[in-house]
C-alpha atoms as a PDB file:
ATOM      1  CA  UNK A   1    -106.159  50.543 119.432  1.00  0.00           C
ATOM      2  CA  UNK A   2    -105.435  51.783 122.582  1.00  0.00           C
ATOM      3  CA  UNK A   3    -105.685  55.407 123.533  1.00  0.00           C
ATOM      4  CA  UNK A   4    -103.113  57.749 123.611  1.00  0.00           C
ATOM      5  CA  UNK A   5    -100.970  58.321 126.589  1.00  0.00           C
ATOM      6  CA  UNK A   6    -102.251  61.248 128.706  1.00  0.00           C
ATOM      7  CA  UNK A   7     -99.305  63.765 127.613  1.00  0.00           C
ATOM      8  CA  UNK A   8     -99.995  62.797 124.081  1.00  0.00           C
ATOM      9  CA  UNK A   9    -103.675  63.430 124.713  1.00  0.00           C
ATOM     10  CA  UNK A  10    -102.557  67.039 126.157  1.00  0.00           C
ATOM     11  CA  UNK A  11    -100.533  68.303 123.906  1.00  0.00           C
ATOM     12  CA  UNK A  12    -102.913  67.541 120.803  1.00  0.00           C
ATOM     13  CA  UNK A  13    -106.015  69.184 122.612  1.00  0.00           C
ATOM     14  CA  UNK A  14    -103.932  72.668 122.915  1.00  0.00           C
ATOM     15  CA  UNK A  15    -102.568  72.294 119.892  1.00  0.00           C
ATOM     16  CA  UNK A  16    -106.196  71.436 118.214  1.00  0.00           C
ATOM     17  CA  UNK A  17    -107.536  74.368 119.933  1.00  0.00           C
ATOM     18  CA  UNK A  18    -104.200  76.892 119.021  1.00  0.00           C
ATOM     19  CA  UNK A  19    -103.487  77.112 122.823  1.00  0.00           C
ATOM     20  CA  UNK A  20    -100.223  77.033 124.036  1.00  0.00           C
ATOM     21  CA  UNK A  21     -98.462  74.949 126.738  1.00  0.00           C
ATOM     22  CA  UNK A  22     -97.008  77.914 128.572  1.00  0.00           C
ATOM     23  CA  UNK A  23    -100.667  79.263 128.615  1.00  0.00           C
ATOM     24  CA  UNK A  24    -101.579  76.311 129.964  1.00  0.00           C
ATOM     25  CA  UNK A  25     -98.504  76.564 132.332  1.00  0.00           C
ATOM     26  CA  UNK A  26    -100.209  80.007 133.598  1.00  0.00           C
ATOM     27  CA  UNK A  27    -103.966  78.505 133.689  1.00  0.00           C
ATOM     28  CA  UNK A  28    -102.553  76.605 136.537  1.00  0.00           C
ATOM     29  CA  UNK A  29    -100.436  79.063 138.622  1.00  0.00           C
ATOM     30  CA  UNK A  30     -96.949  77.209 137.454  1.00  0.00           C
ATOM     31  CA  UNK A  31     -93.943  78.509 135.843  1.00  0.00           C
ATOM     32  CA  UNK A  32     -94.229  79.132 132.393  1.00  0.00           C
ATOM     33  CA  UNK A  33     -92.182  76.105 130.967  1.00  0.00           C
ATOM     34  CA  UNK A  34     -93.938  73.435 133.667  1.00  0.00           C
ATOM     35  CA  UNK A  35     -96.765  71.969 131.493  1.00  0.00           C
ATOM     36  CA  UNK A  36     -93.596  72.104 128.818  1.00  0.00           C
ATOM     37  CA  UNK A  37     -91.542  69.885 130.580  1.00  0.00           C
ATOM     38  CA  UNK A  38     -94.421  67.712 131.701  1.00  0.00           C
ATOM     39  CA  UNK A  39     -95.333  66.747 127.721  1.00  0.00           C
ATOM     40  CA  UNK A  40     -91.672  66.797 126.429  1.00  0.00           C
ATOM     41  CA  UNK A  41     -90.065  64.984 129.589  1.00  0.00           C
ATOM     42  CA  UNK A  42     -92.801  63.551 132.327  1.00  0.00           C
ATOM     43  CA  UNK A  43     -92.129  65.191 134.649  1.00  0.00           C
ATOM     44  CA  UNK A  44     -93.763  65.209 136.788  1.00  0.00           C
ATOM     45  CA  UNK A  45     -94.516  61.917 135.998  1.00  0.00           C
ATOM     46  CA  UNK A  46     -98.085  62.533 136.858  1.00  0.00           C
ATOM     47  CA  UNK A  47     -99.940  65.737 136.783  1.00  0.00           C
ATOM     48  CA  UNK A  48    -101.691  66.781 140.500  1.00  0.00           C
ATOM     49  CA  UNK A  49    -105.626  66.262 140.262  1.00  0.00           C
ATOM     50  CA  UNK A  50    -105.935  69.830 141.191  1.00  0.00           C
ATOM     51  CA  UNK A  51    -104.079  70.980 137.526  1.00  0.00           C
ATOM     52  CA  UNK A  52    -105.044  68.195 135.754  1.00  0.00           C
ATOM     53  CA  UNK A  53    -109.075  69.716 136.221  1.00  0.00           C
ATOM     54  CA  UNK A  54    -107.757  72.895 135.584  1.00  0.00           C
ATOM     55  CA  UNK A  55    -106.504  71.759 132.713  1.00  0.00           C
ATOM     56  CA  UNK A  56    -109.337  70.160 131.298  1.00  0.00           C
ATOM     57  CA  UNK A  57    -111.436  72.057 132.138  1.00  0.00           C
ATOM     58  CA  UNK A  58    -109.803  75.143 130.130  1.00  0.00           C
ATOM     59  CA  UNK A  59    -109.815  72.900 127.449  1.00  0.00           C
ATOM     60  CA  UNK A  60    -113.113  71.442 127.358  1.00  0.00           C
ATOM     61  CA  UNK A  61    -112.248  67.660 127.364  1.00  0.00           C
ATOM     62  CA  UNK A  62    -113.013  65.544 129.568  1.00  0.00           C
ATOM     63  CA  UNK A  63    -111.167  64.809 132.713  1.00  0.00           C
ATOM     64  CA  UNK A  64    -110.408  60.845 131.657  1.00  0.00           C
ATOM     65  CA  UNK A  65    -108.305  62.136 128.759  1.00  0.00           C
ATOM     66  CA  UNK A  66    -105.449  63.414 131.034  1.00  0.00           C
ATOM     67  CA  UNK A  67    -105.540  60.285 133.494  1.00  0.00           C
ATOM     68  CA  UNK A  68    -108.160  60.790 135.602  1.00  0.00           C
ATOM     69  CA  UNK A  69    -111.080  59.004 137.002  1.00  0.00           C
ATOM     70  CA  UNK A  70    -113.820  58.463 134.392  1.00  0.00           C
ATOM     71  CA  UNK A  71    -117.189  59.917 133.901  1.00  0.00           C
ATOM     72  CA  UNK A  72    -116.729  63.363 134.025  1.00  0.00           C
ATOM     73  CA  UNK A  73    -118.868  64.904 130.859  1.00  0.00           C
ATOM     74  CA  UNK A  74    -118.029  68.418 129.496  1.00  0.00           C
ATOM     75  CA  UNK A  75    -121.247  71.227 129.463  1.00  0.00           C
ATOM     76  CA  UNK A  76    -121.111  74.309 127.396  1.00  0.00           C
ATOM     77  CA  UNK A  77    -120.180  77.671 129.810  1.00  0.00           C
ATOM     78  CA  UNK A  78    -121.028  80.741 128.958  1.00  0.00           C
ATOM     79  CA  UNK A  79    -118.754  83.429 129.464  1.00  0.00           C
ATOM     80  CA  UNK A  80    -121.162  85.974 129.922  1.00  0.00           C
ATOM     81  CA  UNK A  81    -123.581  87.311 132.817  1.00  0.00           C
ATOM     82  CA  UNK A  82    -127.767  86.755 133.011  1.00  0.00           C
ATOM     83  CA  UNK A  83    -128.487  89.270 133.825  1.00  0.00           C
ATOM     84  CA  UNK A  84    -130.687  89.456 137.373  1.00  0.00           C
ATOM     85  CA  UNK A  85    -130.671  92.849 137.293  1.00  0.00           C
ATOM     86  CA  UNK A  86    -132.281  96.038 135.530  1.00  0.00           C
ATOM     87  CA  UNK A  87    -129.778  95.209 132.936  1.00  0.00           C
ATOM     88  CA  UNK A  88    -128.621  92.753 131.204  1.00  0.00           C
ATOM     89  CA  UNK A  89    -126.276  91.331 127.585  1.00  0.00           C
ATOM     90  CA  UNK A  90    -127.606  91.001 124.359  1.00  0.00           C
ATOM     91  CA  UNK A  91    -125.919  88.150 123.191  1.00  0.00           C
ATOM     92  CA  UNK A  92    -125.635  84.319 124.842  1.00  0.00           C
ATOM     93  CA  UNK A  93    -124.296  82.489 121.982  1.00  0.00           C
ATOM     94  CA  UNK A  94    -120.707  81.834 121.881  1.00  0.00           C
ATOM     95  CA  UNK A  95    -119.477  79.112 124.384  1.00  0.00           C
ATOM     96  CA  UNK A  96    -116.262  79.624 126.197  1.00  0.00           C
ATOM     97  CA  UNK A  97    -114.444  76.734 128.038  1.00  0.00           C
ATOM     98  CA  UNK A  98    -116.902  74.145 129.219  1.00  0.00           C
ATOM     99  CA  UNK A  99    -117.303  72.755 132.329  1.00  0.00           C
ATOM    100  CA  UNK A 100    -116.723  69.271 132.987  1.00  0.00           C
ATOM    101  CA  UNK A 101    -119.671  67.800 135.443  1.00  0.00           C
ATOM    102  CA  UNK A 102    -120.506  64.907 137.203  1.00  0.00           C
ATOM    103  CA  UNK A 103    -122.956  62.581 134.913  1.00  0.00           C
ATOM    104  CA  UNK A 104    -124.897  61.455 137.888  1.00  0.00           C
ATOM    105  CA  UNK A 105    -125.650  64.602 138.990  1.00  0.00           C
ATOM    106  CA  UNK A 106    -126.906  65.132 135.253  1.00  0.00           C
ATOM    107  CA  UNK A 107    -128.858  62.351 135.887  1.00  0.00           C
ATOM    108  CA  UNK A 108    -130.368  63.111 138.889  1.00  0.00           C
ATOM    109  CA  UNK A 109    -131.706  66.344 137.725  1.00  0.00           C
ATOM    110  CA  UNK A 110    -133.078  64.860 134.608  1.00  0.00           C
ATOM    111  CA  UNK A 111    -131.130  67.106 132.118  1.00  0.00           C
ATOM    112  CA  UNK A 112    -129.284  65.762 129.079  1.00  0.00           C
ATOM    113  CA  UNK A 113    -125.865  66.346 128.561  1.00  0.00           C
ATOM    114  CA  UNK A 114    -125.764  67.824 125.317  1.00  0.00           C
ATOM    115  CA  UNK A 115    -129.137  70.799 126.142  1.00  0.00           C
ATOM    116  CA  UNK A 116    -127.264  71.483 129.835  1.00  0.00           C
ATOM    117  CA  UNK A 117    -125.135  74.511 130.198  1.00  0.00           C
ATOM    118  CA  UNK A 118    -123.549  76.979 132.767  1.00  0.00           C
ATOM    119  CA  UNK A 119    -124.156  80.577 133.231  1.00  0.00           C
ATOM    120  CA  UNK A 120    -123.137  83.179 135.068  1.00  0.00           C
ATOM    121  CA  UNK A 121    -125.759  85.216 137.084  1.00  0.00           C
ATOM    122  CA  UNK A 122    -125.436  89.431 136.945  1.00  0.00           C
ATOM    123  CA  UNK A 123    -127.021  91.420 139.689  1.00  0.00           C
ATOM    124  CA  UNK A 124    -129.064  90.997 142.395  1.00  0.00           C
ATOM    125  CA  UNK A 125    -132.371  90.843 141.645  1.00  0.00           C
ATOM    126  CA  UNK A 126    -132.880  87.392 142.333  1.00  0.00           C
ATOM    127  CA  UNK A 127    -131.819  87.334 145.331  1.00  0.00           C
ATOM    128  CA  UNK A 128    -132.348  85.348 147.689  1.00  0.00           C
ATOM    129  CA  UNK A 129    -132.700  82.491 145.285  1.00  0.00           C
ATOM    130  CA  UNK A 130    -129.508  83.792 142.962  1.00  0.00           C
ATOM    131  CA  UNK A 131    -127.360  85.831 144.013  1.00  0.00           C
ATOM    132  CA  UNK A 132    -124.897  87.779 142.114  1.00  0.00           C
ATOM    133  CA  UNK A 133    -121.449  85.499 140.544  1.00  0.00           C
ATOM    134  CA  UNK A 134    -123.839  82.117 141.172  1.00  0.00           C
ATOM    135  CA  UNK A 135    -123.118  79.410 138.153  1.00  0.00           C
ATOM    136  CA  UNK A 136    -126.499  77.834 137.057  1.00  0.00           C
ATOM    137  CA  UNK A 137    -127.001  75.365 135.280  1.00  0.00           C
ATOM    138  CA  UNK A 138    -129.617  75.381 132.385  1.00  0.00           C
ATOM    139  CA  UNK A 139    -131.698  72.501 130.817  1.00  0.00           C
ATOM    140  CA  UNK A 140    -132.689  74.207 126.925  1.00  0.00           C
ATOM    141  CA  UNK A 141    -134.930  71.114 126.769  1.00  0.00           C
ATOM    142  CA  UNK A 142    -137.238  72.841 129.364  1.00  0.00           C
ATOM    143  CA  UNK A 143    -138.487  75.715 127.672  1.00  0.00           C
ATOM    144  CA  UNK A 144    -142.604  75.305 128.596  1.00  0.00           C
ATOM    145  CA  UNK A 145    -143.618  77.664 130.801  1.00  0.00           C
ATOM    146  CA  UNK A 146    -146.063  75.103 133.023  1.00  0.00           C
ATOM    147  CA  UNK A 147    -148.852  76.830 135.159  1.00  0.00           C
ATOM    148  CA  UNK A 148    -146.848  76.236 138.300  1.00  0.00           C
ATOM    149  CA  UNK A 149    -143.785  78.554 136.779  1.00  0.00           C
ATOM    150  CA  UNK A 150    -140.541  78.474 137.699  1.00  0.00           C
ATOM    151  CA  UNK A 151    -136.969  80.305 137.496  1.00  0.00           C
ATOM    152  CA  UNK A 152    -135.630  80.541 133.366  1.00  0.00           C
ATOM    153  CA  UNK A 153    -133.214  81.909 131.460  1.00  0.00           C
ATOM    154  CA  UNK A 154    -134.915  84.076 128.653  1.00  0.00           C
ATOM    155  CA  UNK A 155    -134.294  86.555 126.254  1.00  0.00           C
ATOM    156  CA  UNK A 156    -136.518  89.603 126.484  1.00  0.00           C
ATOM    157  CA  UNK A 157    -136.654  92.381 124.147  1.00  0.00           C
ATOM    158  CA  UNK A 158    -133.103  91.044 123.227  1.00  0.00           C
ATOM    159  CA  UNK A 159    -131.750  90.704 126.380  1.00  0.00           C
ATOM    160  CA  UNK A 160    -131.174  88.080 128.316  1.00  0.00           C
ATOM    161  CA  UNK A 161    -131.888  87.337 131.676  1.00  0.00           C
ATOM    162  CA  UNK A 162    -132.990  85.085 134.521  1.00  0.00           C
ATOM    163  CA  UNK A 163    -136.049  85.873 135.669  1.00  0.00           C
ATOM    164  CA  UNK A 164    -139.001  83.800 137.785  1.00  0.00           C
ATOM    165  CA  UNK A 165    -141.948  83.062 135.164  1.00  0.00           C
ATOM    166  CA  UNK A 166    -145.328  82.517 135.248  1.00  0.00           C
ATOM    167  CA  UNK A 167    -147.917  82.031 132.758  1.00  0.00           C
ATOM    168  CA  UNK A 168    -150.794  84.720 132.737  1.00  0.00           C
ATOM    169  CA  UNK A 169    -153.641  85.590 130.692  1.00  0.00           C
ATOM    170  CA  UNK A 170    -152.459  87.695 127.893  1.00  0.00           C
ATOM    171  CA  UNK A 171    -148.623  86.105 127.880  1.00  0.00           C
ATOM    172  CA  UNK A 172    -145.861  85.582 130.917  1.00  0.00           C
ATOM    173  CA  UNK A 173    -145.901  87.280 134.270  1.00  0.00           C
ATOM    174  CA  UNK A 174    -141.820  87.984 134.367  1.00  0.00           C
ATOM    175  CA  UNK A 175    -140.656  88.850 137.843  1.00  0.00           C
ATOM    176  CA  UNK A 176    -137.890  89.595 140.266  1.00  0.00           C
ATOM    177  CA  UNK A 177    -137.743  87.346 143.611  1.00  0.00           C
ATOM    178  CA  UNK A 178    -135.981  90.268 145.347  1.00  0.00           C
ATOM    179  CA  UNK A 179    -139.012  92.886 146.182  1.00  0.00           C
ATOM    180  CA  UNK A 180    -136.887  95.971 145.765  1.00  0.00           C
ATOM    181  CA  UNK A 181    -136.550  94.718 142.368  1.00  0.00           C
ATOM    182  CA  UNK A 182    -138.604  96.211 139.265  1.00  0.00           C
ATOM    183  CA  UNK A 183    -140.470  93.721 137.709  1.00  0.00           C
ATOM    184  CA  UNK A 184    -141.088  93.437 134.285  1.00  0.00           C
ATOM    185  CA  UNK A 185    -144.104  92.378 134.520  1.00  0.00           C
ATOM    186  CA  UNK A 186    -146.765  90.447 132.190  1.00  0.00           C
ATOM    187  CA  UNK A 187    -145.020  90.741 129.108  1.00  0.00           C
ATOM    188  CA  UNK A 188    -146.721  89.158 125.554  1.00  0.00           C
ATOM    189  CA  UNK A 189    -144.990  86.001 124.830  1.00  0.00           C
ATOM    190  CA  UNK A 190    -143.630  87.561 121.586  1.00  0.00           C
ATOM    191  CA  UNK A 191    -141.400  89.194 123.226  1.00  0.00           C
ATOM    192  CA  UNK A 192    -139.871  86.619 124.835  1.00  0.00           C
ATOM    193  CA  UNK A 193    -137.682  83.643 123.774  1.00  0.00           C
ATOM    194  CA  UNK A 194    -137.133  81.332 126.747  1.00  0.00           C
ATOM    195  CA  UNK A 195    -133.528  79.663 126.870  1.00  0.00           C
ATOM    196  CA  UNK A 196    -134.213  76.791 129.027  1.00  0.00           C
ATOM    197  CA  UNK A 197    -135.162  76.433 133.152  1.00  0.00           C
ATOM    198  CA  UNK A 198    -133.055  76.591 135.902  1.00  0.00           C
ATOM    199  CA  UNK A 199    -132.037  73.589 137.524  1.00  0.00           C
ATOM    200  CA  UNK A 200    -129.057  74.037 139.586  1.00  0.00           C
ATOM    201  CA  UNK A 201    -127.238  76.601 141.194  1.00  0.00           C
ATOM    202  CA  UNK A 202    -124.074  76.423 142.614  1.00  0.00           C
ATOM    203  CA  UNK A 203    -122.159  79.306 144.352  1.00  0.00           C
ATOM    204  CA  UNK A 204    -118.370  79.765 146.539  1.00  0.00           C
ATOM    205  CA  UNK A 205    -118.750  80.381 150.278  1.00  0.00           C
END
């Protein structure tokens, strides 16, 4: 059986999802009635590559599905911030539109498509390694702390957070890289729920 047509494949993932074609329309910076005609009419005949992303990438399917190249694999995003600051939010758990990624850059990091997943970094206490508005990408499968440390995404005292972490005796040294940064310190490991590590981080010039 082959698969359905691209604007087939469009109009049943907005429709799955309760999303709208002139929503779409506005995802993309066109008129309101252009993904509308597009579906209904072809036209255009073929969407740009730039809108087409867009497009699937709002949706959270991959990029193949609407006629492009293949490969591209969809990670969870969430629309929320870690914090890097004094701050940070209490909750982590509800996925917004994922992001579609390369596979081979999955690969060549070692994470697993289905424990990967994109954040949003808050603050500044990080910096230089993060810096406030970054993306990173998290592997949950990497939630050991090893003795050489590293940079996680945790949840501490209920709120989450990136943070660099060490072990130490007693529980987990938590720290800031930025040195005008509080620390939090060594904290006992019951307080803290690591999310997964750090991998990647990816940021607009």
């Amino acid at each position: 059986m082959l698969p359905p047509d691209p604007r087939t494949a469009l109009a049943a993932a907005a429709a799955a999802q309760g999303v709208s074609l002139m929503r779409l329309s506005r995802v993309i910076g066109r008129n309101d009635a252009y993904v509308q005609q597009y579906v209904a009419r072809g036209s255009p005949r073929v969407l740009p590559e730039r809108e087409r992303r867009l497009i699937a990438d709002y949706l959270g399917i991959e990029d193949e599905v609407l006629g492009g190249p293949p490969g591209l694999r969809a990670v969870a995003r969430f629309d929320v911030a870690a914090s890097a600051g004094p701050g940070g939010v209490a909750e982590i758990d509800v996925p917004e539109h994922p992001r579609l990624v390369d596979p081979a850059m999955l690969a060549m990091l070692g994470v697993a498509g289905d424990a990967a997943s994109m954040i949003r970094v808050a603050g500044a206490s990080m910096a230089p390694t993060l810096l406030d508005g970054d993306d990173i990408l998290v592997d949950s499968a990497r939630r050991d702390v090893s003795a050489g440390g590293g940079v996680f995404v945790l949840r501490l005292d209920g709120v989450v957070m990136v943070k660099r972490v060490a072990p130490a005796p007693g529980g987990l040294h938590v720290s800031s890289d930025n040195p005008d940064a509080p620390d939090p310190g060594i904290v006992a490991r019951a307080r803290v729920r690591v999310i997964g590590r750090v991998v990647w981080v990816g940021r607009a010039l």
